[in-house]
PDB file of N, CA and C in Angstrom:
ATOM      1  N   UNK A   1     -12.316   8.068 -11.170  1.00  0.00           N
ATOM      2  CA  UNK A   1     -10.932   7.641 -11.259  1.00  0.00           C
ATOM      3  C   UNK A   1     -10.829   6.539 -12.323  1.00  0.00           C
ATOM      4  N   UNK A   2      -9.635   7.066 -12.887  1.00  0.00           N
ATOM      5  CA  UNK A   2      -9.928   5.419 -14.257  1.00  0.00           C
ATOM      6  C   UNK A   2      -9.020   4.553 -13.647  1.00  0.00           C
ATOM      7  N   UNK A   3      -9.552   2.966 -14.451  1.00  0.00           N
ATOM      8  CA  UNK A   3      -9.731   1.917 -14.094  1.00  0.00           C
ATOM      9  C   UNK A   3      -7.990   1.623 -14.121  1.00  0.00           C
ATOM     10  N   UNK A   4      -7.552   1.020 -13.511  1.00  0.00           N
ATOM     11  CA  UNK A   4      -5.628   0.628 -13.624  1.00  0.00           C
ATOM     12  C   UNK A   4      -5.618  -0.768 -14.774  1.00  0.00           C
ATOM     13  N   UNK A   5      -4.730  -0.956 -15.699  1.00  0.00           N
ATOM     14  CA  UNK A   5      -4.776  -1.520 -16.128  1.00  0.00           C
ATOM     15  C   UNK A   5      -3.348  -3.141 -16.199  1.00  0.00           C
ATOM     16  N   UNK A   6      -4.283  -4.141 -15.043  1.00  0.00           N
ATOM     17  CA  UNK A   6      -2.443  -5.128 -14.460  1.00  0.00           C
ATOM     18  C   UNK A   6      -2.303  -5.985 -15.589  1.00  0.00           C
ATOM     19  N   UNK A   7      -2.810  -5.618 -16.968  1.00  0.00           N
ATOM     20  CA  UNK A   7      -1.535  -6.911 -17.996  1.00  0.00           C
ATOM     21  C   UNK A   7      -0.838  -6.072 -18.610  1.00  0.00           C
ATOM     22  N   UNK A   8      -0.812  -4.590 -18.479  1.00  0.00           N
ATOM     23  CA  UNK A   8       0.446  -3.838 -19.342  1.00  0.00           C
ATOM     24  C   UNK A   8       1.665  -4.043 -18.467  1.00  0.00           C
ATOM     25  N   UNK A   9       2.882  -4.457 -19.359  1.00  0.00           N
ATOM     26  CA  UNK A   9       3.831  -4.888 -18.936  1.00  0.00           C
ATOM     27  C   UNK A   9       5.031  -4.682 -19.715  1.00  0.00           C
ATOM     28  N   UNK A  10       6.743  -4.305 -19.629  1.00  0.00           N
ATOM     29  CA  UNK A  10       7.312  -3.289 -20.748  1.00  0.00           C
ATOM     30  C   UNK A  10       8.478  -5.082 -20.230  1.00  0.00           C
ATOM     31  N   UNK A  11       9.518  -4.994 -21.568  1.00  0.00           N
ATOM     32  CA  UNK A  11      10.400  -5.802 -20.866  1.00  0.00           C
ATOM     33  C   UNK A  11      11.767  -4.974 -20.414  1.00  0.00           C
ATOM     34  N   UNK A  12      12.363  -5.445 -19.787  1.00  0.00           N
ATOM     35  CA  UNK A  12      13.503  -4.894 -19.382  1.00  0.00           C
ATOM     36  C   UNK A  12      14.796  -4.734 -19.985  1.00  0.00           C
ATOM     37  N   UNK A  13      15.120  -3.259 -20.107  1.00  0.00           N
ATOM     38  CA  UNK A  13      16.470  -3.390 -20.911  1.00  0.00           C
ATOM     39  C   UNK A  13      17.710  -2.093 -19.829  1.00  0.00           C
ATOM     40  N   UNK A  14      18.649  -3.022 -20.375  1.00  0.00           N
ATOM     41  CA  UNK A  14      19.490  -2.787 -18.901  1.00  0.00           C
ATOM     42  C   UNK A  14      20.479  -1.253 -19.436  1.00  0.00           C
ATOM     43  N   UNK A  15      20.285  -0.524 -20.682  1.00  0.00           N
ATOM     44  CA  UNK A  15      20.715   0.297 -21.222  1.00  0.00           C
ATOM     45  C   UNK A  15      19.533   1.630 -21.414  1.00  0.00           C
ATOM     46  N   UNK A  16      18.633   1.423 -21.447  1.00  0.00           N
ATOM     47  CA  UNK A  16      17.936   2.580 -21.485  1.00  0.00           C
ATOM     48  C   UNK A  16      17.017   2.526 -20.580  1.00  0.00           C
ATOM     49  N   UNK A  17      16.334   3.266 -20.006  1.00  0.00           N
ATOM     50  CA  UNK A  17      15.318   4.016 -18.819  1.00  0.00           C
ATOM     51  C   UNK A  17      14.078   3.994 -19.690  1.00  0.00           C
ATOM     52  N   UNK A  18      13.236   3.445 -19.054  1.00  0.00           N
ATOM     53  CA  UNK A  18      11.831   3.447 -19.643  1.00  0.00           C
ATOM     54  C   UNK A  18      11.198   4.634 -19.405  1.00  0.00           C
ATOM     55  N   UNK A  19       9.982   5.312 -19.950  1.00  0.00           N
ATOM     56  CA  UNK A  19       9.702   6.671 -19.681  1.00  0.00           C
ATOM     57  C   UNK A  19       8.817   6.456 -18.054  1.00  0.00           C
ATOM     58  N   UNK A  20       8.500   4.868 -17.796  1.00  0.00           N
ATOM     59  CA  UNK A  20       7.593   4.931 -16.244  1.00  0.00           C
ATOM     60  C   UNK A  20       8.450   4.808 -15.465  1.00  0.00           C
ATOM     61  N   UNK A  21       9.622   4.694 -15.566  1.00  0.00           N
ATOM     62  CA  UNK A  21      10.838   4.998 -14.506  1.00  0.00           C
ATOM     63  C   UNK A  21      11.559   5.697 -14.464  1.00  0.00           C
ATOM     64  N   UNK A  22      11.410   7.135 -14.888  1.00  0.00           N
ATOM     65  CA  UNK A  22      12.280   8.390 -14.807  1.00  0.00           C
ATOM     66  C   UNK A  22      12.191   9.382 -13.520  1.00  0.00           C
ATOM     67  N   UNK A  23      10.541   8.983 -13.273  1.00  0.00           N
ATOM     68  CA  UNK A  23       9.855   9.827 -12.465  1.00  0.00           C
ATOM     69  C   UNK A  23      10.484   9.435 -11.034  1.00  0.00           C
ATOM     70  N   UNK A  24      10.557   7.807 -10.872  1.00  0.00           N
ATOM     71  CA  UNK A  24      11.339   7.382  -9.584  1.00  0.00           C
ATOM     72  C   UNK A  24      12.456   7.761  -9.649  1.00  0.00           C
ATOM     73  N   UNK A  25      13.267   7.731 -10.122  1.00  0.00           N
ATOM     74  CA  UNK A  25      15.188   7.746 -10.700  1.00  0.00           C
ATOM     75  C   UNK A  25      15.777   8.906  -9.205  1.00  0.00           C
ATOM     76  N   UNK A  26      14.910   9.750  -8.913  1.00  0.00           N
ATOM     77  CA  UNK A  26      15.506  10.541  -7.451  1.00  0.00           C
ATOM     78  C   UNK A  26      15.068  10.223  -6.129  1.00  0.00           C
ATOM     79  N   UNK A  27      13.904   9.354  -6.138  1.00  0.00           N
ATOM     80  CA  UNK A  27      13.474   9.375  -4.846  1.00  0.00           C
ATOM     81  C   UNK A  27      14.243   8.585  -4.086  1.00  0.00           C
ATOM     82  N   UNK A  28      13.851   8.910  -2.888  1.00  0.00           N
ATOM     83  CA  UNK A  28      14.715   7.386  -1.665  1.00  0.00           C
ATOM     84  C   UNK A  28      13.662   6.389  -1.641  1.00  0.00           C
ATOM     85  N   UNK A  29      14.144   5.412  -0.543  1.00  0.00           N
ATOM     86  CA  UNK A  29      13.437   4.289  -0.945  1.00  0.00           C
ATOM     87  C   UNK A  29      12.596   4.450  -0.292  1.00  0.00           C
ATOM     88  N   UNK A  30      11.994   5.320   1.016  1.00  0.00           N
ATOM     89  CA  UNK A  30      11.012   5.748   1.529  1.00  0.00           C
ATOM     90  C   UNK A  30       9.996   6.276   0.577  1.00  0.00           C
ATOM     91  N   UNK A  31      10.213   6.953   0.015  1.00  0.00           N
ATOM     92  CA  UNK A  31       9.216   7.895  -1.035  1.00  0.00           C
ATOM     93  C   UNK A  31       8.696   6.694  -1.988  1.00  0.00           C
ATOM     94  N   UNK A  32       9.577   6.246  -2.434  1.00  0.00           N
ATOM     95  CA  UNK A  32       9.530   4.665  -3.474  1.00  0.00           C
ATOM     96  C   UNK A  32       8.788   3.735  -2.974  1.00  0.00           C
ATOM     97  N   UNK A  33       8.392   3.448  -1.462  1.00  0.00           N
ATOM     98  CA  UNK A  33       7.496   2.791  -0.603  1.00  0.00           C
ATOM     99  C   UNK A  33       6.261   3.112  -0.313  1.00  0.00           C
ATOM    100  N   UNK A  34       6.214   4.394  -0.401  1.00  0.00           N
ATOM    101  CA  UNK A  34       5.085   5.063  -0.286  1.00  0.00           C
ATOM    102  C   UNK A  34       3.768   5.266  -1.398  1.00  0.00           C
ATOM    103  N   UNK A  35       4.577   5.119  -2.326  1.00  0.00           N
ATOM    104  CA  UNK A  35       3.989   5.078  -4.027  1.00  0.00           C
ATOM    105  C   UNK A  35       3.545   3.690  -4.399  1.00  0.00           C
ATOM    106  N   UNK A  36       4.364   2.997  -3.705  1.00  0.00           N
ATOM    107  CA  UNK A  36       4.035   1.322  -3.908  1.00  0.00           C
ATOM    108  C   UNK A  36       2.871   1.037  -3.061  1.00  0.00           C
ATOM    109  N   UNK A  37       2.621   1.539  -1.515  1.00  0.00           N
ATOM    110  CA  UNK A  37       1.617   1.056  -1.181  1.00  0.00           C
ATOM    111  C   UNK A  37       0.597   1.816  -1.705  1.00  0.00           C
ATOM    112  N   UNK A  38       0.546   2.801  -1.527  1.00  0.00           N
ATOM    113  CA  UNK A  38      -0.745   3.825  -2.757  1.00  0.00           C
ATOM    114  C   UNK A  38      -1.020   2.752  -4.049  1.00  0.00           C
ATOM    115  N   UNK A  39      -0.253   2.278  -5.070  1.00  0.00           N
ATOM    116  CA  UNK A  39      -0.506   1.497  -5.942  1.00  0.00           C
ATOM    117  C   UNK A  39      -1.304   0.484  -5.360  1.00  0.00           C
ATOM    118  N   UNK A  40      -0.730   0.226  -4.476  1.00  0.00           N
ATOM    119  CA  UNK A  40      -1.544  -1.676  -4.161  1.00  0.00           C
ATOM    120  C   UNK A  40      -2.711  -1.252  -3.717  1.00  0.00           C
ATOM    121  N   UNK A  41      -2.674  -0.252  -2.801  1.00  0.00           N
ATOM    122  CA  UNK A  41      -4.354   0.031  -2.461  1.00  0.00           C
ATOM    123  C   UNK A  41      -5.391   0.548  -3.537  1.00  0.00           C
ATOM    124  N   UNK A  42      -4.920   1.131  -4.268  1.00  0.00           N
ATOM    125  CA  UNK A  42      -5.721   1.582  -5.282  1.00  0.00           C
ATOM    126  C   UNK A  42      -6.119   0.401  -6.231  1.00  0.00           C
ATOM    127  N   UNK A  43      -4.864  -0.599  -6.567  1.00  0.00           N
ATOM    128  CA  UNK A  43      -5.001  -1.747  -7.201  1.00  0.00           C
ATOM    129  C   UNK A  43      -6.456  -2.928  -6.895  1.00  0.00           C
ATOM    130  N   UNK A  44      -5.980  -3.372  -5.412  1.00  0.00           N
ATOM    131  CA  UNK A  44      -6.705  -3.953  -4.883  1.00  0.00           C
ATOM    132  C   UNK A  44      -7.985  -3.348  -4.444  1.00  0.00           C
ATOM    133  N   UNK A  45      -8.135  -2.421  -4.294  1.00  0.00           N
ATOM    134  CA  UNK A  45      -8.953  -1.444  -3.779  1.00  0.00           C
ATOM    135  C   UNK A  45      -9.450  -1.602  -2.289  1.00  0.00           C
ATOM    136  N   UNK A  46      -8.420  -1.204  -1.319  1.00  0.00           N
ATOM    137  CA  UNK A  46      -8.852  -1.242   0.329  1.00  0.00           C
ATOM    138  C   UNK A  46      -8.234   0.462   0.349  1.00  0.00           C
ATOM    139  N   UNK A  47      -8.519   0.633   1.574  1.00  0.00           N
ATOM    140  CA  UNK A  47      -7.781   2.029   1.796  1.00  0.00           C
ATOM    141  C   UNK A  47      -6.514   2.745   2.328  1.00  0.00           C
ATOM    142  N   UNK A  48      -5.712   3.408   1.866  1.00  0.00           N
ATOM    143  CA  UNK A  48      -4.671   3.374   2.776  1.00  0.00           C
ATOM    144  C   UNK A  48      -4.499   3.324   3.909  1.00  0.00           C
ATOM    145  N   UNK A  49      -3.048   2.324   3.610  1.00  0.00           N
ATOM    146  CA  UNK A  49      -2.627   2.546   5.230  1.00  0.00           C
ATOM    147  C   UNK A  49      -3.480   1.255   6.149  1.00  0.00           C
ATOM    148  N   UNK A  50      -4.569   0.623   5.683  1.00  0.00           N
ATOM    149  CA  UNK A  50      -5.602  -0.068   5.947  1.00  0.00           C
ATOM    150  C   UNK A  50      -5.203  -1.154   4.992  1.00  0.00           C
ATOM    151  N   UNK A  51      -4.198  -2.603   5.110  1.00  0.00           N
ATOM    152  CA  UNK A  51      -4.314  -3.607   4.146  1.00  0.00           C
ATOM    153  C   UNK A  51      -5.299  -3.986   4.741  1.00  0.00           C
ATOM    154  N   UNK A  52      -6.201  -5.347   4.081  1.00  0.00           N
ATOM    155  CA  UNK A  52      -6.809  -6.183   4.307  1.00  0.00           C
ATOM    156  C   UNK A  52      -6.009  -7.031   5.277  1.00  0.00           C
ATOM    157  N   UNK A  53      -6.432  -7.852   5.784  1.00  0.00           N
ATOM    158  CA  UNK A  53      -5.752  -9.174   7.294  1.00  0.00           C
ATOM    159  C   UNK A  53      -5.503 -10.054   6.534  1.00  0.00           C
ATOM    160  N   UNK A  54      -4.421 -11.337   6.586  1.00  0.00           N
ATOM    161  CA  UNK A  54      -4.122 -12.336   5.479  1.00  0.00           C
ATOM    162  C   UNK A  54      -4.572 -13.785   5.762  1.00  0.00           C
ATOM    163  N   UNK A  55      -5.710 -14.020   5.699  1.00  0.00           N
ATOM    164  CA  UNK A  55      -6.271 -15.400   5.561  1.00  0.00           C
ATOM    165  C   UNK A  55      -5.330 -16.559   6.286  1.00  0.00           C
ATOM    166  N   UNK A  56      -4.948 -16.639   7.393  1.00  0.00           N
ATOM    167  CA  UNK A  56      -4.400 -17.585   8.078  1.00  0.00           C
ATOM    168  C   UNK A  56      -4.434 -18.794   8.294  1.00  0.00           C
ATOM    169  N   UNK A  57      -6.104 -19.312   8.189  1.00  0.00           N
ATOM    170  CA  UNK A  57      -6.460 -20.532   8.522  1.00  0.00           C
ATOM    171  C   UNK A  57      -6.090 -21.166   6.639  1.00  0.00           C
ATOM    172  N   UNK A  58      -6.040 -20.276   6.068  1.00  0.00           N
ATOM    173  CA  UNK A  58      -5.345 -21.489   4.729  1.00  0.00           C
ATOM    174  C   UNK A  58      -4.144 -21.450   4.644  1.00  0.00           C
ATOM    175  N   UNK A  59      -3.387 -20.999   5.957  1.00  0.00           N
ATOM    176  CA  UNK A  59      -1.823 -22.008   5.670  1.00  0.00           C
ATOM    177  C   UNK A  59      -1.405 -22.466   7.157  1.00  0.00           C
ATOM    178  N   UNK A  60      -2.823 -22.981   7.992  1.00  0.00           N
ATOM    179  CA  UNK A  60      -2.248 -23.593   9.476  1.00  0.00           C
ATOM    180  C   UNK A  60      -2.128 -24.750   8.791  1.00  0.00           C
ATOM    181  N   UNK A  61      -1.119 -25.378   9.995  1.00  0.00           N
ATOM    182  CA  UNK A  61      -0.911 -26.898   9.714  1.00  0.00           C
ATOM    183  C   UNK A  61      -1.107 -27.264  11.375  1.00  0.00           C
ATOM    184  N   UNK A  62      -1.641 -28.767  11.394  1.00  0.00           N
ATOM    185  CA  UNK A  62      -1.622 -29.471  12.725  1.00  0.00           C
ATOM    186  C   UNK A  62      -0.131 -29.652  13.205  1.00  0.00           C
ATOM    187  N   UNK A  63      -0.541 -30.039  14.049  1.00  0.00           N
ATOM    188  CA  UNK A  63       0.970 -30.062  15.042  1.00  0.00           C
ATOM    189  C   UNK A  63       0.692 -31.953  15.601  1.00  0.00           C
ATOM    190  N   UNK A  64       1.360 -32.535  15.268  1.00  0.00           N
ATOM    191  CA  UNK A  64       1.198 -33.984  15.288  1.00  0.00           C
ATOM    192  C   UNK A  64       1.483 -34.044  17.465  1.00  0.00           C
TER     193      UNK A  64
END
């Protein structure tokens, strides 16, 4: 599988459709959710459906 590449980045223009957003332009936002977590897992590399747990003890605070 090739490698994803996170500093390609397009800027935004509010008149024309970029060619990596044509492919979304019909889905619902379910389908659109579904593609997003596939991205992040593949990104990060854990497995679907399976995030990683979120490190808790670096944002407890004492309770005076």
């Amino acid at each position: 599988m090739p490698k994803l590449d996170r500093t390609y980045s397009t800027s935004a223009n509010l008149f024309e459709q970029k060619v990596e957003v044509i492919h979304y332009v019909g889905m619902s936002k379910e389908e659109i959710a579904k593609v997003f977590a596939y991205l992040n897992s593949v990104s990060f590399n854990y497995p679907l459906g399976n995030p990683p747990k979120m490190n808790k003890a670096a944002f407890s605070m004492r309770k005076n």
